[in-house]
Every structure is written in C-alpha cells, then in structure tokens.
C-alpha atoms as a PDB file:
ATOM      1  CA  UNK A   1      64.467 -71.250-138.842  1.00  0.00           C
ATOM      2  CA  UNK A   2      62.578 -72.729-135.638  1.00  0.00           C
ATOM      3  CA  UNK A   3      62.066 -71.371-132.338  1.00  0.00           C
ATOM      4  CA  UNK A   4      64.540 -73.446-130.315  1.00  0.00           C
ATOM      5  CA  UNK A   5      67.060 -70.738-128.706  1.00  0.00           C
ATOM      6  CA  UNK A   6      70.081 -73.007-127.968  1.00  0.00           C
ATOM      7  CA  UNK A   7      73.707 -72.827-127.475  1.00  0.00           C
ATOM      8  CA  UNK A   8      76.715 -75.321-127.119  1.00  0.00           C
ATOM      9  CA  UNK A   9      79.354 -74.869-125.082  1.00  0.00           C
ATOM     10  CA  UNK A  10      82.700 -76.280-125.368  1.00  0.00           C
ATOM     11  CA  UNK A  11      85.308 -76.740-122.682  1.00  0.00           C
ATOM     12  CA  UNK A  12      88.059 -78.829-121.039  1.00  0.00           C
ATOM     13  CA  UNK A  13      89.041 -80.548-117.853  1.00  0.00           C
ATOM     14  CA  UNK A  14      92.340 -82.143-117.368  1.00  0.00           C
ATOM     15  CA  UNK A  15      92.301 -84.401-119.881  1.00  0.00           C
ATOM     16  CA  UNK A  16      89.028 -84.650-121.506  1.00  0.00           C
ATOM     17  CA  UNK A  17      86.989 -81.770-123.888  1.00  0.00           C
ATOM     18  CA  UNK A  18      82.674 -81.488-122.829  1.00  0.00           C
ATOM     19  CA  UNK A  19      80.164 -80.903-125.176  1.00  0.00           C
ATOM     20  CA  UNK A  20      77.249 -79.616-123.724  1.00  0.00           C
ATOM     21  CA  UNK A  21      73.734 -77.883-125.392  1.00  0.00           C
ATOM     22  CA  UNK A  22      71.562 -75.836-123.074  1.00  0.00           C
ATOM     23  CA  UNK A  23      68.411 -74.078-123.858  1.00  0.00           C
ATOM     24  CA  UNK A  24      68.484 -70.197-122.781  1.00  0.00           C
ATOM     25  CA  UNK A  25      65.908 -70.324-119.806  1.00  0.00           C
ATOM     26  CA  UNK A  26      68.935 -72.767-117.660  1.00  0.00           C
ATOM     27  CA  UNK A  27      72.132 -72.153-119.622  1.00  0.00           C
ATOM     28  CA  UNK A  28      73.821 -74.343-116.381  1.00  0.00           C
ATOM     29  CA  UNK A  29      76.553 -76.938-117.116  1.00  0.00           C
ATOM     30  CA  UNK A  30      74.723 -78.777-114.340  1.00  0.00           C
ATOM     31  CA  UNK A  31      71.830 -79.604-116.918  1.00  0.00           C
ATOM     32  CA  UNK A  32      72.202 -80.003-119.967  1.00  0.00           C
ATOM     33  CA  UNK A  33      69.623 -80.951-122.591  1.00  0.00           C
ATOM     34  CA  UNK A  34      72.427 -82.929-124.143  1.00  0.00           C
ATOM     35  CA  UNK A  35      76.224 -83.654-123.547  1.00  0.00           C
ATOM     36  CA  UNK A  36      78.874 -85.613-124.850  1.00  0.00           C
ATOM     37  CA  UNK A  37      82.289 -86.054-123.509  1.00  0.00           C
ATOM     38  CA  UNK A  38      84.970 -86.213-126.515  1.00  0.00           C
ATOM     39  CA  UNK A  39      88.695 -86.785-126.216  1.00  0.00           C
ATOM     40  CA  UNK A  40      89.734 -83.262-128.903  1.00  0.00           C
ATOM     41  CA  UNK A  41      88.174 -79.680-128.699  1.00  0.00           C
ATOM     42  CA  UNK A  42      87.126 -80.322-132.461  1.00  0.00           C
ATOM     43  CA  UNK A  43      85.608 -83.834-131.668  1.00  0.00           C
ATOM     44  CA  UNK A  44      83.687 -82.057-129.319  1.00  0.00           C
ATOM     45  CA  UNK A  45      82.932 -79.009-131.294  1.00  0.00           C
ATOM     46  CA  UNK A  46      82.180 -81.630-134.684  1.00  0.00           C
ATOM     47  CA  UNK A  47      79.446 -83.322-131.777  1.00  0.00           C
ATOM     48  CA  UNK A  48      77.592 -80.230-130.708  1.00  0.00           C
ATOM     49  CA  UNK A  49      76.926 -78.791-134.219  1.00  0.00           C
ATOM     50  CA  UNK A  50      75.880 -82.210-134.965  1.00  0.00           C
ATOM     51  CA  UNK A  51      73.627 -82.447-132.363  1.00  0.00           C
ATOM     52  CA  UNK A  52      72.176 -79.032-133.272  1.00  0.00           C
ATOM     53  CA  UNK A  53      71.883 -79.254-136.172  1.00  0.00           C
ATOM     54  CA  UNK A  54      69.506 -82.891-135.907  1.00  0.00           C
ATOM     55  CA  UNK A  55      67.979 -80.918-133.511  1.00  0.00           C
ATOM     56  CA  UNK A  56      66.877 -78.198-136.464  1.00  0.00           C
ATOM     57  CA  UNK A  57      66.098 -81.082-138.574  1.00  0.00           C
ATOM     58  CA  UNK A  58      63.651 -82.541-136.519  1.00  0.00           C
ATOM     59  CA  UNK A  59      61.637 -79.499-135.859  1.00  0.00           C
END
C-alpha cells in the first residue's frame, strides 16, 4: 500500500469516453494528473486502472 490517495473517473461526451486520475486535494476534471481520451467506457476504464496501477508500481 502507498500513500497516494487517487481516484479515476470515467465519463462520456457525445461520442467519446474520458479517463481522467485526480489526486484528492483537486478532484477537478479541469486538472487532471493524468487523462486519456478512449473511444469505449471499458477502453477507458482498462486505461485508468492501468495507469493506477503503474502508478502503485512505481512508488
């Protein structure tokens, strides 16, 4: 376990899904510590557990 307190969010404009990771201290969509823009919700979801999980990995 390490101390990074992070979260992904997942959603959808017209046609494309957004990956997004934001710490909790600016959980805004507006800046993300990483983001990814994926044409399927489980590309997208597949992406940000990815990215999390290199994330845990490194630390």
């Amino acid at each position: 376990m390490n101390g990074n307190h992070l979260h992904a969010r997942i959603f959808r404009t017209t046609d494309e899904w957004y990956a997004d990771v934001d710490d909790e201290l600016d959980p805004q969509p507006d800046n993300p510590l990483w983001y990814g823009i994926y044409t399927t919700q489980p590309a997208a979801l597949e992406a940000a557990c990815a990215h999390l999980a290199a994330l845990d990995q490194a630390s």
